[in-house]
Protein backbone atom coordinates (compact mmCIF):
# COMPACT_ATOMS: atom_id res chain seq x y z
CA UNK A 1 5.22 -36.16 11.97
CA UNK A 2 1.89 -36.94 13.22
CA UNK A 3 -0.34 -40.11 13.99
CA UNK A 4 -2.99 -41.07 11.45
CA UNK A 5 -6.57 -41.84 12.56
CA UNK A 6 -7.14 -44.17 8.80
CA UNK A 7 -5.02 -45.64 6.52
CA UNK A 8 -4.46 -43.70 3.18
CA UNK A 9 -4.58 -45.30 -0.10
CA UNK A 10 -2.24 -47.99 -1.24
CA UNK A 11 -2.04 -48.78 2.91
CA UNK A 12 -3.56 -52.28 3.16
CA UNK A 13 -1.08 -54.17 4.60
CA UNK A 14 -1.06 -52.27 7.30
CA UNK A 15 -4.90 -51.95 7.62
CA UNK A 16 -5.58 -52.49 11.04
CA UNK A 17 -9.50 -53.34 10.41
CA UNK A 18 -10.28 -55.96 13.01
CA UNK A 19 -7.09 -56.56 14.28
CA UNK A 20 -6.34 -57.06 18.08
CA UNK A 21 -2.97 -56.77 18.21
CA UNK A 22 -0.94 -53.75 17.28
CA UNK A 23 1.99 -51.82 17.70
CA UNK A 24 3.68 -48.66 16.75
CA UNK A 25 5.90 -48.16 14.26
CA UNK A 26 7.41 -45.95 11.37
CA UNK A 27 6.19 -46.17 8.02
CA UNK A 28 7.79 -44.94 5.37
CA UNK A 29 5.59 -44.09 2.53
CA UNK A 30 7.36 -42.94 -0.58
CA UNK A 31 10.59 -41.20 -1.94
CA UNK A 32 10.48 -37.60 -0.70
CA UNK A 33 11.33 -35.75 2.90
CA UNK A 34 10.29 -35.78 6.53
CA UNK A 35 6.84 -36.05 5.63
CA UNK A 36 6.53 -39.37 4.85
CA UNK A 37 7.76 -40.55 8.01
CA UNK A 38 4.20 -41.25 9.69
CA UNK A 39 4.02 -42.45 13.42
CA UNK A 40 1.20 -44.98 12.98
CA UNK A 41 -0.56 -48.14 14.97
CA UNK A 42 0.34 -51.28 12.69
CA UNK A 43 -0.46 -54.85 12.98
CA UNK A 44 2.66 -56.87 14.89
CA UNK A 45 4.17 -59.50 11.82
CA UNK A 46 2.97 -62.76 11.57
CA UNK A 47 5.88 -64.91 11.79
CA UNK A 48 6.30 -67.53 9.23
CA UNK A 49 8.19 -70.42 8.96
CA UNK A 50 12.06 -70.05 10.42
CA UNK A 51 11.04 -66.74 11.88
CA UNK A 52 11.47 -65.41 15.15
CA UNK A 53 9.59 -62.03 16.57
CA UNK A 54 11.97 -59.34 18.40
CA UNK A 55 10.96 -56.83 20.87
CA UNK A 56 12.92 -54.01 19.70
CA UNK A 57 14.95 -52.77 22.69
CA UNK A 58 17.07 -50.03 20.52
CA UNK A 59 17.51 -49.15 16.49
CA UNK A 60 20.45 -47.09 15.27
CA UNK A 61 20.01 -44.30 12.22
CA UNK A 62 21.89 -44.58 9.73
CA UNK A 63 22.67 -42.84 6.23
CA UNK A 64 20.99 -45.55 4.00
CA UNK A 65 17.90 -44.86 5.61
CA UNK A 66 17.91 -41.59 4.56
CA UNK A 67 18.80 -42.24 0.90
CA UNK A 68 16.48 -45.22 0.83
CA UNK A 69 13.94 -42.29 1.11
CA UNK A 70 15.62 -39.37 -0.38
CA UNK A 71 15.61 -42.20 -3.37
CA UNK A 72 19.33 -41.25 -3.92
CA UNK A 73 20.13 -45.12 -4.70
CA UNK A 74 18.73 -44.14 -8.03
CA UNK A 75 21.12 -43.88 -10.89
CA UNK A 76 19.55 -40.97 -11.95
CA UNK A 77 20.69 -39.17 -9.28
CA UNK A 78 24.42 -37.36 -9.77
CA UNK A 79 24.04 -35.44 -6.71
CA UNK A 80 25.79 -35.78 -2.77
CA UNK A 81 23.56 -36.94 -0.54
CA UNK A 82 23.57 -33.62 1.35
CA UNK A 83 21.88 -32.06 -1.55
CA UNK A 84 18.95 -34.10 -1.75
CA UNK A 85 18.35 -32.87 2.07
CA UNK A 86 18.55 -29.32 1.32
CA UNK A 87 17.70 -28.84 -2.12
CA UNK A 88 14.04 -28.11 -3.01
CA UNK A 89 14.90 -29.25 -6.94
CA UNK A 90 16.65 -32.41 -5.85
CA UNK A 91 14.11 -33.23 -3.65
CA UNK A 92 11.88 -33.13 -6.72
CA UNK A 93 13.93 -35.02 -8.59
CA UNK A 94 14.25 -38.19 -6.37
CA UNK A 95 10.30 -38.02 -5.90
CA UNK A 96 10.10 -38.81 -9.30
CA UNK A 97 12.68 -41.50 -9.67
CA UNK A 98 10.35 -44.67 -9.20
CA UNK A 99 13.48 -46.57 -8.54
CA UNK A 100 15.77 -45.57 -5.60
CA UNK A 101 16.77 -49.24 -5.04
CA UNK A 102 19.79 -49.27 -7.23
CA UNK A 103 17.44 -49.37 -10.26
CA UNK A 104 14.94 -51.17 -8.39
CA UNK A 105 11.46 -50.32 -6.97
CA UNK A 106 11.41 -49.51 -3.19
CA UNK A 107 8.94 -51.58 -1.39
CA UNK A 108 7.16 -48.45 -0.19
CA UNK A 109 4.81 -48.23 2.19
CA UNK A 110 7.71 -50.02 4.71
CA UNK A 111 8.79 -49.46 8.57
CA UNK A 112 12.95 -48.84 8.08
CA UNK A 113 15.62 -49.00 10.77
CA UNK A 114 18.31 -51.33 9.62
CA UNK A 115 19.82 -51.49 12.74
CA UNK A 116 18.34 -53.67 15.45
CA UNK A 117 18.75 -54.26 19.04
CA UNK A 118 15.98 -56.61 20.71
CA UNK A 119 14.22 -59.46 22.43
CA UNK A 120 13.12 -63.10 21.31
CA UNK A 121 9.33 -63.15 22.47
CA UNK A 122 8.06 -65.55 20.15
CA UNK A 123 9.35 -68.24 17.54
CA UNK A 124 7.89 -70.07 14.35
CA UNK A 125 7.90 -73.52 13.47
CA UNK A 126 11.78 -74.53 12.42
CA UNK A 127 13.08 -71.55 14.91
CA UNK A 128 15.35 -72.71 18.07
CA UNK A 129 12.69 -71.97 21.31
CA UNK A 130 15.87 -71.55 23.52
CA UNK A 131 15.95 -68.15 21.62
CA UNK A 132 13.05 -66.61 23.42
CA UNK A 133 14.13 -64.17 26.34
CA UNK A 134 17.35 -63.73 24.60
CA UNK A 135 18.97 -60.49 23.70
CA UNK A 136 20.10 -60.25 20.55
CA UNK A 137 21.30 -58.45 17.27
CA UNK A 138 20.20 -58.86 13.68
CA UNK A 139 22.58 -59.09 10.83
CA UNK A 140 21.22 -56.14 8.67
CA UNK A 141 22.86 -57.88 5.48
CA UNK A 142 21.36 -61.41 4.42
CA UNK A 143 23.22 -63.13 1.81
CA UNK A 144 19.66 -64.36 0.32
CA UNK A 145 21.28 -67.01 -2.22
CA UNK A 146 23.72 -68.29 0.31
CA UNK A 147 27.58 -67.19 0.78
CA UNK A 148 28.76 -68.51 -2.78
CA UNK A 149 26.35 -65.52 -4.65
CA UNK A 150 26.65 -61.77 -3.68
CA UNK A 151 23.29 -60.96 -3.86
CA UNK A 152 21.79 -59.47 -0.87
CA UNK A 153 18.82 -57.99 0.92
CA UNK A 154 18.68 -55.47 3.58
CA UNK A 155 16.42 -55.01 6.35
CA UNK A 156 14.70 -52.16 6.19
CA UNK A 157 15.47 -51.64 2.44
CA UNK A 158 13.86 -54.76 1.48
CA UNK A 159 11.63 -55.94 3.78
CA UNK A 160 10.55 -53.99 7.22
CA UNK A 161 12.84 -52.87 10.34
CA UNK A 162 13.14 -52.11 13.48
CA UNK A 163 11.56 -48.73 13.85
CA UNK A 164 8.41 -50.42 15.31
CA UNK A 165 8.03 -51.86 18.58
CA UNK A 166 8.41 -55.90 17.01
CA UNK A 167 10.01 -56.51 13.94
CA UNK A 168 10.45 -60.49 12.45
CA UNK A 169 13.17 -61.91 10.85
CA UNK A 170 14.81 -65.15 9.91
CA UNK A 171 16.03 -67.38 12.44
CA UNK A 172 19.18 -67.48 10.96
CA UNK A 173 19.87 -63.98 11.11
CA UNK A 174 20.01 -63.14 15.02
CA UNK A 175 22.82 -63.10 17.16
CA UNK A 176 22.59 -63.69 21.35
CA UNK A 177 25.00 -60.83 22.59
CA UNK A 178 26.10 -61.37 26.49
CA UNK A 179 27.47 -58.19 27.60
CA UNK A 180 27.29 -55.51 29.86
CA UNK A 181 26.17 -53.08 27.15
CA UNK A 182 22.79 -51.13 26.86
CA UNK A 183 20.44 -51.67 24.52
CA UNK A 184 21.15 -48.42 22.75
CA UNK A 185 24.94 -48.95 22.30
CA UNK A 186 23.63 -52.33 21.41
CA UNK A 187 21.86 -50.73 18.93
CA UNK A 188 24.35 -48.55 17.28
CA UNK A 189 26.53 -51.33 15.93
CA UNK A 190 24.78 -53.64 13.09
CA UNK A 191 25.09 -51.04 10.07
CA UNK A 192 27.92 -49.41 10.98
CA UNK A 193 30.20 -52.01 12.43
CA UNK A 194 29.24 -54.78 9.92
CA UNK A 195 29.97 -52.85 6.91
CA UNK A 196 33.29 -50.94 8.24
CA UNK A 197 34.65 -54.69 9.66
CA UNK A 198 33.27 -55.78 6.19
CA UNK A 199 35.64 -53.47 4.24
CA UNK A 200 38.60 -54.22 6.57
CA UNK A 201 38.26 -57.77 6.47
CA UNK A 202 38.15 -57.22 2.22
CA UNK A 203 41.18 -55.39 2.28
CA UNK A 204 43.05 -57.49 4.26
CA UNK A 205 44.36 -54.78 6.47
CA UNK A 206 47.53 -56.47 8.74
CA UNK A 207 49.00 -55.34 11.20
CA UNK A 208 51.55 -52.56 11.27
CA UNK A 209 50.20 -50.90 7.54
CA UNK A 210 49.12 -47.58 7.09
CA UNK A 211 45.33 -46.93 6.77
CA UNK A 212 43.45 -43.82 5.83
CA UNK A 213 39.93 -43.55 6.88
CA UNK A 214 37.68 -40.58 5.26
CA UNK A 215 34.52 -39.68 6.90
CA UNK A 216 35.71 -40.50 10.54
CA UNK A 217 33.26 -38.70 12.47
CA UNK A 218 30.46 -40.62 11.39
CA UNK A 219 28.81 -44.14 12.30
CA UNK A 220 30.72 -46.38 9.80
CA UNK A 221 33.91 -44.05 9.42
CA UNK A 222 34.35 -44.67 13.60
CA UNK A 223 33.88 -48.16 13.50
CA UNK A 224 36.61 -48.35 11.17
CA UNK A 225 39.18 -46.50 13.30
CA UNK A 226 38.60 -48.96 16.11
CA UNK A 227 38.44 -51.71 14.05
CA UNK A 228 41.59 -50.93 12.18
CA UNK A 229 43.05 -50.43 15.48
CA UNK A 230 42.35 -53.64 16.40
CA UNK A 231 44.03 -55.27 13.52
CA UNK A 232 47.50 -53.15 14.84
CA UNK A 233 47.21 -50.83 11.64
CA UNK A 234 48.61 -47.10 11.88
CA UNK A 235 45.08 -45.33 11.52
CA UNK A 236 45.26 -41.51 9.39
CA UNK A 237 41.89 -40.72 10.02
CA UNK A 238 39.69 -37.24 7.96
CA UNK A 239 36.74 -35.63 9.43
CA UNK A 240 35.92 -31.89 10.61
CA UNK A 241 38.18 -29.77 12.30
CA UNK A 242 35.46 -29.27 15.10
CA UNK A 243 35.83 -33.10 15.33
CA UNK A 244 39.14 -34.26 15.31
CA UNK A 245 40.23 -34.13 18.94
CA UNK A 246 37.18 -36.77 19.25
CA UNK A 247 38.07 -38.84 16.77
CA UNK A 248 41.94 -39.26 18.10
CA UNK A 249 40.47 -39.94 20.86
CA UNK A 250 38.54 -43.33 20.08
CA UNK A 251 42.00 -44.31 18.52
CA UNK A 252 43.13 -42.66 15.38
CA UNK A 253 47.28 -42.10 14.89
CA UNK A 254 46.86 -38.83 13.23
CA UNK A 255 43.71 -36.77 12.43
CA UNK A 256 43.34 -34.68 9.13
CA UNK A 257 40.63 -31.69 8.01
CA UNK A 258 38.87 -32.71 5.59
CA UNK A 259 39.36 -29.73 4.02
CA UNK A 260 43.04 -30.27 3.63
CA UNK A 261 44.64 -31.38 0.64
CA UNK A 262 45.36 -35.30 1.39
CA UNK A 263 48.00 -35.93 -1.22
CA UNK A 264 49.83 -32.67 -0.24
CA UNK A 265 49.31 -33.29 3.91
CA UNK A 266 50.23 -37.13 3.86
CA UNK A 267 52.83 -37.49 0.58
CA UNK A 268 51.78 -39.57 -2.63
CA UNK A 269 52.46 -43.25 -2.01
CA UNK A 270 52.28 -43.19 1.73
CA UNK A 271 49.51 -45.44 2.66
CA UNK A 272 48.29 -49.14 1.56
CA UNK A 273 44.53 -48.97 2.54
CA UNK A 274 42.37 -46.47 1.83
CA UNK A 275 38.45 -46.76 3.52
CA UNK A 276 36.49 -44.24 1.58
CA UNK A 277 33.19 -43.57 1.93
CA UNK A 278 32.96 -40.06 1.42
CA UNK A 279 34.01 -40.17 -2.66
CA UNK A 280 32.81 -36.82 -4.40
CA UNK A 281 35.82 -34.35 -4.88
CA UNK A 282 38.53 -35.79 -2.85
CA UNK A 283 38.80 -39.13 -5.03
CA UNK A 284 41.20 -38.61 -6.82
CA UNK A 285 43.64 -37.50 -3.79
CA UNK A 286 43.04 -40.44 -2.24
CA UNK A 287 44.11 -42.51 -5.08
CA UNK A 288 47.39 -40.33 -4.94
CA UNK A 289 48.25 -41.69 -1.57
CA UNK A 290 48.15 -45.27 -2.00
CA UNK A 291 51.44 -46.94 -2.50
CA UNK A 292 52.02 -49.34 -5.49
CA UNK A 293 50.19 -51.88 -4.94
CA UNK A 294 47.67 -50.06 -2.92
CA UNK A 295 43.98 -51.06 -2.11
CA UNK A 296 40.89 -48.62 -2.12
CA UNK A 297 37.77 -49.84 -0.65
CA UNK A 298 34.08 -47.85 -0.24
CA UNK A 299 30.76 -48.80 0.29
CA UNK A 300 29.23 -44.95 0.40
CA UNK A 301 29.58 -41.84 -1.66
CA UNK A 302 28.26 -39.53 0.40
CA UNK A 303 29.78 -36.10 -1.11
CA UNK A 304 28.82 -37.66 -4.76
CA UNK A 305 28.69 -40.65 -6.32
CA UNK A 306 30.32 -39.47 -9.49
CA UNK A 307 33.96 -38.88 -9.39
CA UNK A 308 37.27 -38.16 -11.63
CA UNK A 309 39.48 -41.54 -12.11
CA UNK A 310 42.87 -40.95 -13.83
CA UNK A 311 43.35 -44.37 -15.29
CA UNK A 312 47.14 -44.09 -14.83
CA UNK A 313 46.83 -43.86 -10.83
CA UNK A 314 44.91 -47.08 -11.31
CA UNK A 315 46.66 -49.25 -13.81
CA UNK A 316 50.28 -47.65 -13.27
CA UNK A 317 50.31 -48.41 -9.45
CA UNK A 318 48.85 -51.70 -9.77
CA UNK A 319 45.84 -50.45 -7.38
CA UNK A 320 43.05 -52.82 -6.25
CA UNK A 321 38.94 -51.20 -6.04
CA UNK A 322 37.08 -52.33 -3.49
CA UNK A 323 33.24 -52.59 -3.99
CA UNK A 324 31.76 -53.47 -0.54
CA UNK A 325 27.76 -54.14 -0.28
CA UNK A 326 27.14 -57.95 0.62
CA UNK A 327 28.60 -58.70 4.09
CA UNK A 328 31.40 -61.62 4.22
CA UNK A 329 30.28 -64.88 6.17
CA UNK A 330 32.68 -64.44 8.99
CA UNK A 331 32.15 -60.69 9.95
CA UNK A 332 28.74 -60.87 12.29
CA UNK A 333 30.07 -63.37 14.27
CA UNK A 334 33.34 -61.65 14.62
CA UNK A 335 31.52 -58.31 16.09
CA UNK A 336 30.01 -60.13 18.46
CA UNK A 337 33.07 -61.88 19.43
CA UNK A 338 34.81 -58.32 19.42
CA UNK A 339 31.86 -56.74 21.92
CA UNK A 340 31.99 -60.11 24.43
CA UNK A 341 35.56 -59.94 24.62
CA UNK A 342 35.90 -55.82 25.48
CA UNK A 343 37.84 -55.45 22.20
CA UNK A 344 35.79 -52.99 21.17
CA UNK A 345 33.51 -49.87 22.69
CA UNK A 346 30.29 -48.43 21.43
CA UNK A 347 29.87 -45.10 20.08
CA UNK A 348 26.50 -43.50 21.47
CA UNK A 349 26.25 -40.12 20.37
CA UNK A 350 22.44 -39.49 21.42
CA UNK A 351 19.41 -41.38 21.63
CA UNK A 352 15.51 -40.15 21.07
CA UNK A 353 12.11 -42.06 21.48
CA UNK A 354 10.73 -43.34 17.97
CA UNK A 355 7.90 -40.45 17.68
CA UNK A 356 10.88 -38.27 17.49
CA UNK A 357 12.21 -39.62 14.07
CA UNK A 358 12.25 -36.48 12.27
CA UNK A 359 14.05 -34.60 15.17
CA UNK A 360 17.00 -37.36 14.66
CA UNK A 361 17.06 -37.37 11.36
CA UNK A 362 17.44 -33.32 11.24
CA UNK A 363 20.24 -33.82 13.64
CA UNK A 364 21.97 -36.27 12.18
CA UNK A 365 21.92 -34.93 8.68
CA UNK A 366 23.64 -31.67 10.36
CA UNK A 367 26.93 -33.77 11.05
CA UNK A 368 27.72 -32.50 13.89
CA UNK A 369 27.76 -35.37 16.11
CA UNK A 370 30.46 -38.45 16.22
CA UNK A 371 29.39 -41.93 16.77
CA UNK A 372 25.82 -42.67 16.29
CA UNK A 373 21.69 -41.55 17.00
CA UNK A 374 19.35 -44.73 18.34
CA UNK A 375 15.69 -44.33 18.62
CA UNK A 376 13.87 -46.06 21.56
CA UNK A 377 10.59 -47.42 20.95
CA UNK A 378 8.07 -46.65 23.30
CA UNK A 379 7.72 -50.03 26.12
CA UNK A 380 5.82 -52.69 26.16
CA UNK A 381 3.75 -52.83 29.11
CA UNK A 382 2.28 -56.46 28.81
CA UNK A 383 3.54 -58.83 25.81
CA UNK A 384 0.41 -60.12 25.01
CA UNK A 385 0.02 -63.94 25.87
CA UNK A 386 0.27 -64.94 22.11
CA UNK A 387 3.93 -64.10 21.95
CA UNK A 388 4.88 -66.30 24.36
């Protein structure tokens, strides 16, 4: 990754031409690999109206990043996510898709991070001023035709994040945290947490039922351990050998390889949840465990988004699907609530300064960490007298 000295084609809106304020940031210029992460000087947002501007203190990485880039949100795309990483022809492939968005356009050139960690220093016209000088989180997920639609926007897949030193956002959407927390563990919970809570709270896990959790190890496969555990549910959770003794250890009952075949291991119709966001091969065991009546619920596909469905597990059993992508109306609040009240710990695997980008997002796509990477943008040394 390197600094640019211009702007390259296509590049205006972050032309900094006469501009006297500036920051550094991220961009993210098309589908492909670690090259289009560029380390640039930006302008800071203009704030419009019902907008505040945050000082980011801390912004997690997370796999949608990634596959925002990769372009893997494409249907076109049949592969894991792994193999778009490694895989010269893949990489090809989602270069050329044109619409890694789900079947919509990315809004490329962008600044990602989707998880975000900062600082009122400024609001616009309709924003609360008691917000400035407050710490806060953002809810990555913004229901953007209110709670009665599911339609949705993401930070940082549609519209810019927090891997810049200021990132804006709606009023609405930010959170005052008071707790004894750093910024980085701060940082390593939007994403994660909101979407595993999210699932939970959609299954209507109670106390005392047997979950199974695939994917463990990683940010959102934690959170769901301790959040499961905090709903009193027996927790069965799958990750890599190397791994498990770390991931009993933030909570989990009983720890499985994932290499290990889950229907044989656990029994058919021995568990009533299962949190899945792993998919590929192991599908269709995990449709073997659930008991009659049985609910499945994903928001990832990480080993493959195309998988083998025997119609009879589903319509025999009486099993409930799960599609989770829009966030619920109560679950932000409720992870805040969670971190002020102790009732739930952060899980900081590492942190690196912005610049380093591509060194994090080598190292995380190895998957050999548990928990989660936050960058650290570089300080501010004055806020300039505009902000305030």
């Amino acid at each position: 990754m390197k600094e640019e000295d211009s702007i390259t084609p296509g590049q205006d809106r972050f032309d900094t031409k006469d501009c006297e304020t500036t920051m550094k940031a991220v961009v993210t210029t098309g589908n492909g690999g670690y090259e289009r992460l560029e380390y640039w000087d930006v302008p800071i947002p203009e704030l419009g109206p019902n907008e505040v501007l945050l000082q980011v203190l801390a912004a997690g990485i997370n796999n949608t990043e990634i596959n925002t880039r990769l372009g893997w949100y494409s249907s076109k795309v049949k592969t894991s996510t792994e193999s778009l990483t490694t895989g010269e022809k893949e990489k090809q492939e989602a270069k050329n898709q044109g619409d890694g968005g789900w079947n919509e356009a990315t809004p490329f050139p962008f600044i990602q991070g989707t998880d975000c960690c900062g600082r009122v220093v400024a609001v616009a016209t309709g924003a609360d001023e008691n917000l400035i000088g407050s710490r806060v989180l953002v809810r990555s997920c913004m229901r953007s035709a209110g709670w009665d639609s599911l339609e949705n926007i993401w930070m940082a897949s549609d519209f810019d994040g927090a891997f810049a030193q200021f990132v804006k956002v709606p009023a609405s959407e930010v959170y005052p945290v008071d707790c004894d927390w750093s910024d980085a563990e701060l940082g390593a919970i939007p994403c994660a947490y909101g979407t595993a809570e999210n699932m939970i709270h959609r299954a209507k896990v109670v106390e005392g039922e047997h979950v199974v959790i695939a994917g463990a190890s990683g940010g959102v496969g934690s959170a769901a351990v301790q959040l499961a555990k905090r709903r009193g549910a027996v927790v069965t959770a799958i990750a890599g050998k190397e791994k498990l003794e770390k991931v009993q250890a933030i909570g989990a009952d009983q720890v499985i390889g994932r290499d290990e075949d889950i229907a044989s291991f656990l029994g058919e119709k021995s568990a009533d949840v299962v949190i899945d966001n792993v998919a590929g091969p192991g599908f269709a065991g995990m449709l073997k465990v659930l008991k009659r009546g049985g609910r499945f619920v994903s928001s990832g596909a990480i080993a493959g988004p195309l998988v083998e469905l025997d119609m009879r597990d589903l319509y025999l059993k009486d099993l409930t699907l799960i599609g989770c992508t829009a966030w619920d109306k109560p679950i932000f609040p409720q992870l805040i609530s969670y971190i002020e009240k102790g009732e739930i710990k952060p899980l900081l695997a590492k942190t690196f300064p912005l610049k380093n980008i591509v060194e994090a997002q080598r190292e995380f796509t190895d998957k050999k960490h548990v928990g989660k990477f936050v960058l650290i943008p570089p300080p501010i040394e004055e806020i300039n007298q505009y902000l305030l």
